[in-house]
Protein backbone atom coordinates (compact mmCIF):
# COMPACT_ATOMS: atom_id res chain seq x y z
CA UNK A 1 -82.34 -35.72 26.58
CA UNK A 2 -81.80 -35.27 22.70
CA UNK A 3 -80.96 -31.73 21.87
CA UNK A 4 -81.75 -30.27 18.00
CA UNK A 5 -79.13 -27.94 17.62
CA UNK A 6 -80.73 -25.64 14.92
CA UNK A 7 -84.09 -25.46 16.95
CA UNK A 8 -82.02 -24.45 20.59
CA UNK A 9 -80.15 -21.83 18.54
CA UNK A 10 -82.98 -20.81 16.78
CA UNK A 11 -85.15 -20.65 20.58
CA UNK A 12 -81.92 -18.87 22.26
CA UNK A 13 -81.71 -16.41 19.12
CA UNK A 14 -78.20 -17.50 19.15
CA UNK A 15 -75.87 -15.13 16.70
CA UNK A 16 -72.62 -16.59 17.23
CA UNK A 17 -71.34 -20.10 17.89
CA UNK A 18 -68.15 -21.27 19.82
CA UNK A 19 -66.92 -24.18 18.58
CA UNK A 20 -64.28 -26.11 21.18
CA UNK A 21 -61.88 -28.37 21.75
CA UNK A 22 -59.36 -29.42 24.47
CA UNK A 23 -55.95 -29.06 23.48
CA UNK A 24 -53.81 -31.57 25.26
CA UNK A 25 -53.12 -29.39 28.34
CA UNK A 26 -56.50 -28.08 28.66
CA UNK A 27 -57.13 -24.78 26.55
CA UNK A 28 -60.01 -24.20 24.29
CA UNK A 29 -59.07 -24.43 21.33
CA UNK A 30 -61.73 -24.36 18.11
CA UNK A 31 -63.82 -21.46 15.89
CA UNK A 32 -66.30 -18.60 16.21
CA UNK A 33 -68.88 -18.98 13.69
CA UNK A 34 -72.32 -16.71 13.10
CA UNK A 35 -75.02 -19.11 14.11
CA UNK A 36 -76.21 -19.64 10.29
CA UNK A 37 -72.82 -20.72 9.27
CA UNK A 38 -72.11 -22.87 12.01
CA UNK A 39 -75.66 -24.55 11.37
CA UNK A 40 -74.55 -25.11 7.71
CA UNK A 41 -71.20 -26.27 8.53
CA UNK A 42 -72.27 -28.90 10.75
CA UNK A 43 -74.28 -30.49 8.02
CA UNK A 44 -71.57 -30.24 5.35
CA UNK A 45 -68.44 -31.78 6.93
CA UNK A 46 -67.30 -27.73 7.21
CA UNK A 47 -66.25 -27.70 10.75
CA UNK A 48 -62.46 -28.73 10.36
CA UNK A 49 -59.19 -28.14 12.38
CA UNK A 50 -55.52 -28.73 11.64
CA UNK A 51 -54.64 -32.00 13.33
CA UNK A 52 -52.04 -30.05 14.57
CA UNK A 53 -53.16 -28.33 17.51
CA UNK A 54 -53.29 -31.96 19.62
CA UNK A 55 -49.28 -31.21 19.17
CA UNK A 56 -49.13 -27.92 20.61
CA UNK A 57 -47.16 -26.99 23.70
CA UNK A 58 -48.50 -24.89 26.23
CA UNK A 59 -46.25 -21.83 24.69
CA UNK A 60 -47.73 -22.06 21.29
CA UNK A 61 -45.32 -24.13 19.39
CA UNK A 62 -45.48 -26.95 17.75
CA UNK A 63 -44.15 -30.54 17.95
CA UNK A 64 -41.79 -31.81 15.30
CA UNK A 65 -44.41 -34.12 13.19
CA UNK A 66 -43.00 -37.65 13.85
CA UNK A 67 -46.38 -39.09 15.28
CA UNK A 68 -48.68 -36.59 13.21
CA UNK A 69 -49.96 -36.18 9.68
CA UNK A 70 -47.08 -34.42 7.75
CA UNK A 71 -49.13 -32.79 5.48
CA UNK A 72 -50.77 -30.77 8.63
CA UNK A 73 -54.10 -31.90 7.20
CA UNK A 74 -57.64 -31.41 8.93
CA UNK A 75 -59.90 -32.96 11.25
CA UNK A 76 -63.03 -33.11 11.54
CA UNK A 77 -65.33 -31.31 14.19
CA UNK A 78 -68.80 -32.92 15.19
CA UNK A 79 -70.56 -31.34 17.92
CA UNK A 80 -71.82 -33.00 21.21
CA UNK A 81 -75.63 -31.59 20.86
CA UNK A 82 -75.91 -32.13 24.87
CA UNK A 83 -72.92 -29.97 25.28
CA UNK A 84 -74.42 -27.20 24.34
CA UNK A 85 -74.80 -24.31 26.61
CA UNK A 86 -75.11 -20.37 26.85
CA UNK A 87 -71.94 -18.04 27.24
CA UNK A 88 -72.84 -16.13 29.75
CA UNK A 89 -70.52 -13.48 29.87
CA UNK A 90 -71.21 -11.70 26.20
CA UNK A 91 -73.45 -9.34 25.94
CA UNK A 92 -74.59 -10.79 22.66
CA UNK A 93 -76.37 -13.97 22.62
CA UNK A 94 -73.79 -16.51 22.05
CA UNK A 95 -73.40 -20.46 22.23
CA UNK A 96 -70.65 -22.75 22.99
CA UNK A 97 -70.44 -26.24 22.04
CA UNK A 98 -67.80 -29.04 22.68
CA UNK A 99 -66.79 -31.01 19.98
CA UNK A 100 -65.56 -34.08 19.21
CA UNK A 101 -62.29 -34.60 16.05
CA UNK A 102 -62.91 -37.39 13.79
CA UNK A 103 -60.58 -38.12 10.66
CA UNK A 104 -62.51 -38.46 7.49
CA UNK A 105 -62.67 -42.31 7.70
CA UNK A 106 -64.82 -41.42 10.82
CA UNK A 107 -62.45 -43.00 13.43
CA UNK A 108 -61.72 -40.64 16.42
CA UNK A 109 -58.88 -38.35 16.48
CA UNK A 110 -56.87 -40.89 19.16
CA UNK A 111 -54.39 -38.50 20.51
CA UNK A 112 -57.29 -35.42 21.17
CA UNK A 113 -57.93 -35.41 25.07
CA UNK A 114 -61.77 -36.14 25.57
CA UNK A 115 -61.01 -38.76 22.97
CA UNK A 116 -58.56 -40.88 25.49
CA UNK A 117 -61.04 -40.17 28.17
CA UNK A 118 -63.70 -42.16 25.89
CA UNK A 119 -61.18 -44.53 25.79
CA UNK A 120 -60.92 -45.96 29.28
CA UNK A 121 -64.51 -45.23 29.69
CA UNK A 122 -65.36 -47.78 26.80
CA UNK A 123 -63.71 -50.64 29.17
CA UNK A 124 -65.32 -49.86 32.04
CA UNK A 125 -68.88 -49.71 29.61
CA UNK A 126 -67.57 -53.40 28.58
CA UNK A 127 -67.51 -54.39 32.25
CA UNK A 128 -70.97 -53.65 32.97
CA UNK A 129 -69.18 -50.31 35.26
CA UNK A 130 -69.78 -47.15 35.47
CA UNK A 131 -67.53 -45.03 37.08
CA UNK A 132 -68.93 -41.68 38.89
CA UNK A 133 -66.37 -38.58 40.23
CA UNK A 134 -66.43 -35.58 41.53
CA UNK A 135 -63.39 -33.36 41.49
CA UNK A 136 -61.99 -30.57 43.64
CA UNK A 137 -60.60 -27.40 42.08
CA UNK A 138 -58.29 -25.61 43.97
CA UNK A 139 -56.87 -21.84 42.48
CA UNK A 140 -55.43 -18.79 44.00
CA UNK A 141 -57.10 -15.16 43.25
CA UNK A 142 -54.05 -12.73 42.38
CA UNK A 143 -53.18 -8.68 41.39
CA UNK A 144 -53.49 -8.46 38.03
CA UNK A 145 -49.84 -9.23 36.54
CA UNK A 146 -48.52 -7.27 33.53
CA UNK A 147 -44.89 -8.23 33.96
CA UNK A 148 -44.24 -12.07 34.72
CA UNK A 149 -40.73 -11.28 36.22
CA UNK A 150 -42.58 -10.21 39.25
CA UNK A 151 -43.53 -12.72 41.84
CA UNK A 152 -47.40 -13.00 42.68
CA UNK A 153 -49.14 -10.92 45.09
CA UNK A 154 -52.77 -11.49 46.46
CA UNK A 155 -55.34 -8.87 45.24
CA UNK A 156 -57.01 -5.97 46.88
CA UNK A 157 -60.42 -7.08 48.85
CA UNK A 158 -63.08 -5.36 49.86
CA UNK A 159 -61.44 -4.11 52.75
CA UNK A 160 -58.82 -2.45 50.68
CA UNK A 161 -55.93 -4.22 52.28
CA UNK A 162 -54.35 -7.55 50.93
CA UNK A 163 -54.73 -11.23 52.90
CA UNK A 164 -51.36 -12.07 54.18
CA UNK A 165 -52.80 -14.40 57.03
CA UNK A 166 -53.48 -17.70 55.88
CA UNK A 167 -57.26 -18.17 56.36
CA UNK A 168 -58.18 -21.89 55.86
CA UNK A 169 -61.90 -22.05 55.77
CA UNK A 170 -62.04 -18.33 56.98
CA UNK A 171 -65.86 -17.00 56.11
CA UNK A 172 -65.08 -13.55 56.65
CA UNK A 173 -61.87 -14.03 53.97
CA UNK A 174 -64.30 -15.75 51.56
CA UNK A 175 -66.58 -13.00 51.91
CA UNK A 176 -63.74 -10.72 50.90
CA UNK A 177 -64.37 -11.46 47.68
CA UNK A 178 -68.31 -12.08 47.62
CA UNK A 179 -68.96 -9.64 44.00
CA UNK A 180 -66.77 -12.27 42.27
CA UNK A 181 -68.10 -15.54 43.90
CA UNK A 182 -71.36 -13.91 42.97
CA UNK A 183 -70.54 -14.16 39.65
CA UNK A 184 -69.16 -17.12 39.22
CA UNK A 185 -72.11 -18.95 40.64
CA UNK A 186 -74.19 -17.25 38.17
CA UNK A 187 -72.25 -18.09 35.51
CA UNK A 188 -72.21 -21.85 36.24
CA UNK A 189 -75.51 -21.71 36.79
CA UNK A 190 -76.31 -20.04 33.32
CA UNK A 191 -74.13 -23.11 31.84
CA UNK A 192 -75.62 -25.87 33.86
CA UNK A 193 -71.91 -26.32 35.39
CA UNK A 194 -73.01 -28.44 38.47
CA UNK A 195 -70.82 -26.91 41.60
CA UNK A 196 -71.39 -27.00 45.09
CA UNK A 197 -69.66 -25.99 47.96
CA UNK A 198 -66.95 -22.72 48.33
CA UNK A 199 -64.22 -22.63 50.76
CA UNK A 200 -61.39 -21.08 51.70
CA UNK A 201 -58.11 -22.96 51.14
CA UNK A 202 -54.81 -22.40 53.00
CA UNK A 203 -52.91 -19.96 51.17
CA UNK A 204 -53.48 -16.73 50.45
CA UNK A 205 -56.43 -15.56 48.70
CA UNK A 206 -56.50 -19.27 47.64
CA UNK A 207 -60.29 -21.05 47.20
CA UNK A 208 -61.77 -24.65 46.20
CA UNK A 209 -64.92 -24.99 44.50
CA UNK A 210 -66.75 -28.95 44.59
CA UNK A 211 -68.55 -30.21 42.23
CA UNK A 212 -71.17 -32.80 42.69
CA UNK A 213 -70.62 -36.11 42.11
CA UNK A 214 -72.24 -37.58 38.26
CA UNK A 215 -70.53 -39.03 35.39
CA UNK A 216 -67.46 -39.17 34.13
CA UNK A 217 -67.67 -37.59 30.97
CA UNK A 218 -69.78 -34.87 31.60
CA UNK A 219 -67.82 -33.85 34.58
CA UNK A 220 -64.72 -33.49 32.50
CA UNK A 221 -66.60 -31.14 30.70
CA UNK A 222 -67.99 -29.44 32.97
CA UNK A 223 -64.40 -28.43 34.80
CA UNK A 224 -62.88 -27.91 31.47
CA UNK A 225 -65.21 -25.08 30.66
CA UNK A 226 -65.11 -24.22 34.57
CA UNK A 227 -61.83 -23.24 34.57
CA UNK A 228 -62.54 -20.80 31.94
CA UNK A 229 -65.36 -19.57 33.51
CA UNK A 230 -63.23 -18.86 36.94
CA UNK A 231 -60.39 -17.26 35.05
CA UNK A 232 -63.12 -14.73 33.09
CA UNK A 233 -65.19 -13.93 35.85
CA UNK A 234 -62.01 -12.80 37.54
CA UNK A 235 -61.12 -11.22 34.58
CA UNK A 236 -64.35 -9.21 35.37
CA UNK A 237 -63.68 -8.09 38.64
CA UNK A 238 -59.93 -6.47 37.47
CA UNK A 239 -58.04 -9.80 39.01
CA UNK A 240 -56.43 -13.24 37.88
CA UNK A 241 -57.53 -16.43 38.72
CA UNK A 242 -55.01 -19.18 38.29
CA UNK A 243 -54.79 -23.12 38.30
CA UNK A 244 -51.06 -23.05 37.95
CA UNK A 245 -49.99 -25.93 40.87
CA UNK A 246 -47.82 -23.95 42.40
CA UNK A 247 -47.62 -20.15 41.93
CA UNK A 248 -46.54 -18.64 44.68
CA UNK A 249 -43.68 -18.83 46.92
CA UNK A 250 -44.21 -19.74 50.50
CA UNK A 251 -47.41 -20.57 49.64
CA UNK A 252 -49.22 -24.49 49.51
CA UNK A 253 -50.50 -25.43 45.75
CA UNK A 254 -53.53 -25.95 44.46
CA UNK A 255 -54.66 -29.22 43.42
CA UNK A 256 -57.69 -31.10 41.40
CA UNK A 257 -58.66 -34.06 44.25
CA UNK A 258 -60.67 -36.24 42.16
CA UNK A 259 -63.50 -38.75 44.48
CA UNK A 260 -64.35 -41.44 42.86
CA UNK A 261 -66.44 -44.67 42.57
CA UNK A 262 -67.70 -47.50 40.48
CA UNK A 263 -71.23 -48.73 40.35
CA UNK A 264 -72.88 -51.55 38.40
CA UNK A 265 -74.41 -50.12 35.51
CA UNK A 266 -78.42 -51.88 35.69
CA UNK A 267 -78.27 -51.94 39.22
CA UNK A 268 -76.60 -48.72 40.44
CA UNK A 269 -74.94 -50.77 43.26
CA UNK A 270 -71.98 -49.05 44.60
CA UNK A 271 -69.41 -51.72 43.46
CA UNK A 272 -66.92 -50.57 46.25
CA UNK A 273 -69.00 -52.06 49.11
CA UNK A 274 -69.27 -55.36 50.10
CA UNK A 275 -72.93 -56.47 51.24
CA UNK A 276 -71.99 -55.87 55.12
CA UNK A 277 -71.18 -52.60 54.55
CA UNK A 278 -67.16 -52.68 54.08
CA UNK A 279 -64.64 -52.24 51.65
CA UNK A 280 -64.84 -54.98 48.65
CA UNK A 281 -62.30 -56.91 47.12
CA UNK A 282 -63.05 -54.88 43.80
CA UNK A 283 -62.15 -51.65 45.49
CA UNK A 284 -59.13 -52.74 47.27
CA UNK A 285 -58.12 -54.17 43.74
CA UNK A 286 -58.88 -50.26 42.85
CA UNK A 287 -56.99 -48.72 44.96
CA UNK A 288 -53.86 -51.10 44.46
CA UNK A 289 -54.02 -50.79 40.61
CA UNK A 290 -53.53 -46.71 41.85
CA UNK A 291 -50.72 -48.02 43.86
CA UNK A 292 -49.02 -49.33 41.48
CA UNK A 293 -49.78 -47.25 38.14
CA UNK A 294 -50.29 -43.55 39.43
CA UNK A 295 -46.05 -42.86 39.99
CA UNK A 296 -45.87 -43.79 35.97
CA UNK A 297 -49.11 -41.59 35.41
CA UNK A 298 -48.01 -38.24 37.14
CA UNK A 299 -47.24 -36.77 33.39
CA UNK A 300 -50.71 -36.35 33.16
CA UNK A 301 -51.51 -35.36 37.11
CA UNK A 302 -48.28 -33.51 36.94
CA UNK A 303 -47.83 -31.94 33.79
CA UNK A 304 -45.71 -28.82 33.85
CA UNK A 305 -42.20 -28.19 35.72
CA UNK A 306 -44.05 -26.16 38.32
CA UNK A 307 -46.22 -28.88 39.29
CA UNK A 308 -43.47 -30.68 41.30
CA UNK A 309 -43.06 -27.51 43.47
CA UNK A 310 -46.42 -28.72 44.57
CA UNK A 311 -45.87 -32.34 45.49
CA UNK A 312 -43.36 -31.84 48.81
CA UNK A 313 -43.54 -33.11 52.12
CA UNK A 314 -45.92 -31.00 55.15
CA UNK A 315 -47.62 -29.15 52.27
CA UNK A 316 -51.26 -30.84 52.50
CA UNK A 317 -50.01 -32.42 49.13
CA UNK A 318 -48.98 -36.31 48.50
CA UNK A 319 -45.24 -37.25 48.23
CA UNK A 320 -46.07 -41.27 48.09
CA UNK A 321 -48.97 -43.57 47.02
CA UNK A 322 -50.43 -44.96 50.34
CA UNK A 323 -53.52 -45.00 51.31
CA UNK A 324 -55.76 -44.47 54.55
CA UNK A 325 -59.61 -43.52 55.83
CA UNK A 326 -60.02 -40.39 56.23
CA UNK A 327 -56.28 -39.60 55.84
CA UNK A 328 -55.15 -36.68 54.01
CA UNK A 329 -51.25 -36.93 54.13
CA UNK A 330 -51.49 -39.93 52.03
CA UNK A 331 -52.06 -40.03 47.63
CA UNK A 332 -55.22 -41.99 48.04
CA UNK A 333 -57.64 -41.17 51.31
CA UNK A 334 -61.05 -43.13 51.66
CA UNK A 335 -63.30 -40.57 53.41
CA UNK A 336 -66.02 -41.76 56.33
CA UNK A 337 -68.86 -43.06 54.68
CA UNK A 338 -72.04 -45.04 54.08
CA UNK A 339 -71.95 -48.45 51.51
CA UNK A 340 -73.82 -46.52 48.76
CA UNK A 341 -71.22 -43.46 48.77
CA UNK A 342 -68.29 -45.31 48.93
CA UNK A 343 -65.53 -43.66 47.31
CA UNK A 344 -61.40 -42.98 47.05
CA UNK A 345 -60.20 -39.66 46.47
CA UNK A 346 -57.17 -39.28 44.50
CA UNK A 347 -55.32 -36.42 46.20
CA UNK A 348 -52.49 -36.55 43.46
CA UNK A 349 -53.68 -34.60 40.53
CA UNK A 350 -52.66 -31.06 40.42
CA UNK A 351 -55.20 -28.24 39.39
CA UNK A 352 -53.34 -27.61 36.00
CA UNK A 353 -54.21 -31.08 34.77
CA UNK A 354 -56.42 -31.42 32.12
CA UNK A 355 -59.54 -33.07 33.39
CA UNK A 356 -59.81 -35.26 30.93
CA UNK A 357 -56.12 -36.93 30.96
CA UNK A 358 -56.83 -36.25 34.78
CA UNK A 359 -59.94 -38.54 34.87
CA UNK A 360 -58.49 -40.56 31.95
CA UNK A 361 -55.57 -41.56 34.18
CA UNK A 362 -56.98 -42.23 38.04
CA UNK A 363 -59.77 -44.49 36.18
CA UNK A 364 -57.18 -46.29 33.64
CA UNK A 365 -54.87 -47.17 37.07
CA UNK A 366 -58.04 -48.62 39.15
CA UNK A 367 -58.98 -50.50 35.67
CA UNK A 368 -55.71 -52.21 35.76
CA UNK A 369 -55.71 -52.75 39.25
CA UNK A 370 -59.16 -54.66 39.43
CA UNK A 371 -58.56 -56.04 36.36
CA UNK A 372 -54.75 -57.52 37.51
CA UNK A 373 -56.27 -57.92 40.82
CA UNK A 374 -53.39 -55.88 42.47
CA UNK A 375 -53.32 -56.07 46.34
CA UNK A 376 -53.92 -52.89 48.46
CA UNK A 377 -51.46 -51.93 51.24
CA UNK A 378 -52.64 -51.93 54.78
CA UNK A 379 -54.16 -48.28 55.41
CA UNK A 380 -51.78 -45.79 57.05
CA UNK A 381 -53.18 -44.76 60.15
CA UNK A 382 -50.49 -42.12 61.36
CA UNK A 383 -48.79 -39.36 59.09
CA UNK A 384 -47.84 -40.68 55.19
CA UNK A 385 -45.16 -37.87 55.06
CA UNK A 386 -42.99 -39.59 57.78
CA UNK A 387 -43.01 -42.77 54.92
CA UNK A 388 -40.44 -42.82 51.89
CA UNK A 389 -41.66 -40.45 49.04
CA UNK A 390 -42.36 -42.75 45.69
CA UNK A 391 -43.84 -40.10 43.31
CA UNK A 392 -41.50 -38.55 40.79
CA UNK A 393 -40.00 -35.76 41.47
CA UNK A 394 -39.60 -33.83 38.48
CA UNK A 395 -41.51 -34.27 35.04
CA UNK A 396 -38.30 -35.80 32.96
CA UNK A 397 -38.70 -38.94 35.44
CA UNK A 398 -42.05 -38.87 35.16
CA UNK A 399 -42.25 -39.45 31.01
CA UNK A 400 -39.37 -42.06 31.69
CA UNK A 401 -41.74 -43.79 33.53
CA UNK A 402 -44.84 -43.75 31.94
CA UNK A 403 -43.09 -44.66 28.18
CA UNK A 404 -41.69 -47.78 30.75
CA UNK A 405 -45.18 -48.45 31.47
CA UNK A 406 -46.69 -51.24 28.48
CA UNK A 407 -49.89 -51.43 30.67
CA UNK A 408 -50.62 -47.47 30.34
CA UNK A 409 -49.20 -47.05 26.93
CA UNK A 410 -51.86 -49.94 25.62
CA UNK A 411 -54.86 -48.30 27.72
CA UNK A 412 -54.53 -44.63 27.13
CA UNK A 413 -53.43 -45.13 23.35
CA UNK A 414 -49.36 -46.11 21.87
CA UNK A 415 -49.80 -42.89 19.68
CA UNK A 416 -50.97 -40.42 22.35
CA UNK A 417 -48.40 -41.44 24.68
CA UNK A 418 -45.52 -40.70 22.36
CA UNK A 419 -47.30 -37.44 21.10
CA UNK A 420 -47.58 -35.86 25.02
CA UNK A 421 -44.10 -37.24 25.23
CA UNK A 422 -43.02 -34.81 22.84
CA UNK A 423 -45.16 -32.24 24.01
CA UNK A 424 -44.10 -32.26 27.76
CA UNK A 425 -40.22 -32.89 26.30
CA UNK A 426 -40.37 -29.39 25.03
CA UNK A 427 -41.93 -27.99 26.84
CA UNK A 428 -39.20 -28.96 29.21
CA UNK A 429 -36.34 -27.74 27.07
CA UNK A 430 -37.59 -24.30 26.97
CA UNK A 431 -37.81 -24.09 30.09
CA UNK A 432 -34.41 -24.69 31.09
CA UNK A 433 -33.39 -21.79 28.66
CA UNK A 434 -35.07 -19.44 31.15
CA UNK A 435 -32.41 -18.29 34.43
CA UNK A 436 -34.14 -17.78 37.37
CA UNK A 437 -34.05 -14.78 39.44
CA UNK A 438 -32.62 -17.42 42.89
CA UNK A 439 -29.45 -18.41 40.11
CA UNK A 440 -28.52 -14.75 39.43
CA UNK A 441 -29.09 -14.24 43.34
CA UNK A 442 -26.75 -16.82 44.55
CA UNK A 443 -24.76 -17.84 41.54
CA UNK A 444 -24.12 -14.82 39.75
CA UNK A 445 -20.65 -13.54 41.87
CA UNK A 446 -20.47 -16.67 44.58
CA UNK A 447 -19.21 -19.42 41.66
């Protein structure tokens, strides 16, 4: 449905707009405007952004501008009318609104983050495909933490005592927490953020919330402004949410599984079904393009240092890339199910991916895969972590692989790759300035 933005703004008595963008690992970036400014601005070229911030490092910082506009110059912001959607946690009545950066010759901004998400979507559109996903978010609740030298604790529940049991889909341990959850819910609801089902996940204090399943695009947006949502709502309640992969010791990490499937775009037929009910040729293709091409895509399912602490053997996480029906040791597990919901779930991604590199990625691999008509593995039946680990194990391997990778580097964009290259790279170096509390432990008067 077409949305006039002056007339919604006008109906919601809107007075400020939040104009946003996705920096390349996954923060809202953009402008606050007062609604009659940001109705002017959108009809005189006035929303603009440094190019800039698609070069910006988790810490702030900037890239050195070899694959960006010396000058620093601006983009332009256009807003996605059907993005459009209350904020629900001001007590003023105020709008958000994703946007998309265009230069001024009108050609996308190629290395912004929904842009390489449109990307790979555009070849599926050329196929006649449309993919559909639902992801997973997994996230721990912690104690508010004012000093980041101290390790993580879960917060204070209801019952005034901490969880230190693990409580894998423990009612009682969800209910701990039932003001917040609450909230949340409402929240979504009040931005048309389609999520389903809570549980309980196997660390402490840690939960998943599912989405249901719908397009690509719109579900990217929808868990890029979900996260935010989670993390105020906590906010609310005196506690932290996080998505980091791994942040707590002793503890499993949280992860974003992604389902997914491809159906023909007139017909709606699930694409990954053959006519007698079992697994097609095009979705074996699928699954071996993610085979092959998710170990030189785990920059983008992997994207921090702490995301490897994640990935290890025995921790309901995938070390390798085989595959299996209703198998959760293994990267890629193809749950029970009917022709018309056949799907893969990509258990790879971690929770502090950006969606849309997240859902940019898994769909590029399975692209190549059909498209190079790469051959499956057999299904594992038994335990994947008993196999040989294949993922990378630490992020400097994964960029090595993924600039090795002409196939990805042509799909997701040349310039892009080299640009989150950079990104990741320093990110990297600054963090090896930092000594760790286990190297003054053990190194400090034993070397």
């Amino acid at each position: 449905m077409k949305i006039n933005l002056d007339s919604w703004i006008r109906e919601n008595q809107i007075k400020e707009v939040e104009c946003l963008v996705s920096d390349l690992s996954g923060i809202a970036r953009g402008k606050i405007l007062p609604a009659q400014k940001f109705m002017c601005a959108t009809r005189n070229q006035g929303l603009r952004l440094p190019e800039s911030i698609f070069g910006q490092t988790v810490t702030g910082d900037y890239i050195d501008e070899i694959d960006l506009d010396p000058r620093a110059s601006d983009v332009l912001l256009r807003p996605i009318a059907e993005t459009i959607r209350m904020v629900p946690w001001y007590a003023e009545p105020t709008a958000q609104i994703i946007h998309e950066a265009y230069y001024f010759d009108g050609t996308f901004v190629d290395i912004a983050a929904r842009a390489v998400l449109c990307r790979v979507l555009d070849l599926y559109v050329e196929k006649g495909w449309t993919p559909i996903v639902a992801p997973e978010l997994e996230f721990f609740l912690v104690k508010v933490n004012e000093d980041p030298d101290y390790p993580l604790e879960p917060p204070i529940g209801r019952s005034g005592r901490q969880e230190i049991a693990r409580q894998a889909y423990g009612i009682d341990a969800v209910n701990e927490f039932d003001p917040l959850f609450e909230k949340i819910y409402d929240y979504c609801k009040a931005q048309e953020i389609d999520i389903d089902t809570l549980i309980h996940e196997s660390g402490a204090a840690q939960m998943e919330i599912n989405f249901n399943h719908g397009n690509a695009l719109d579900l990217a947006d929808q868990t890029f402004l979900f996260k935010r949502t989670v993390r105020q709502a906590a906010l609310d309640h005196k506690i932290y949410a996080t998505f980091m992969a791994k942040p707590m010791q002793y503890e499993p990490g949280s992860s974003m599984h992604m389902h997914i499937s491809v159906v023909h775009s007139e017909t709606g037929q699930n694409l990954f079904a053959s006519k007698d009910g079992k697994n097609s040729d095009f979705f074996l293709n699928f699954i071996g393009g993610m085979q092959k091409y998710v170990p030189p895509s785990m920059a983008l399912f992997a994207p921090y240092v702490n995301s490897y602490r994640r990935l290890v053997q025995d921790s309901d996480a995938p070390v390798n890339v085989h595959w299996g029906i209703d198998n959760r040791t293994t990267g890629f597990r193809v749950p029970e199910s009917r022709p018309e919901s056949r799907r893969v779930e990509n258990r790879v991604p971690g929770a502090d991916a950006n969606p849309y590199l997240a859902f940019a990625a898994s769909l590029a691999c399975g692209y190549l895969g059909i498209i190079e008509q790469q051959e499956a593995s057999k299904p594992v039946d038994g335990s994947a972590y008993n196999l040989a680990a294949s993922l990378p194990r630490h992020l400097e391997d994964a960029l090595l692989r993924l600039n090795r990778s002409k196939q990805l580097r042509d799909i997701l964009g040349q310039r892009f790759i080299k640009v989150l290259t950079q990104i990741k790279e320093q990110e990297s170096r600054n963090y090896l300035e930092v000594i760790s509390a286990w190297e003054r432990q053990y190194l400090l008067l034993n070397v």
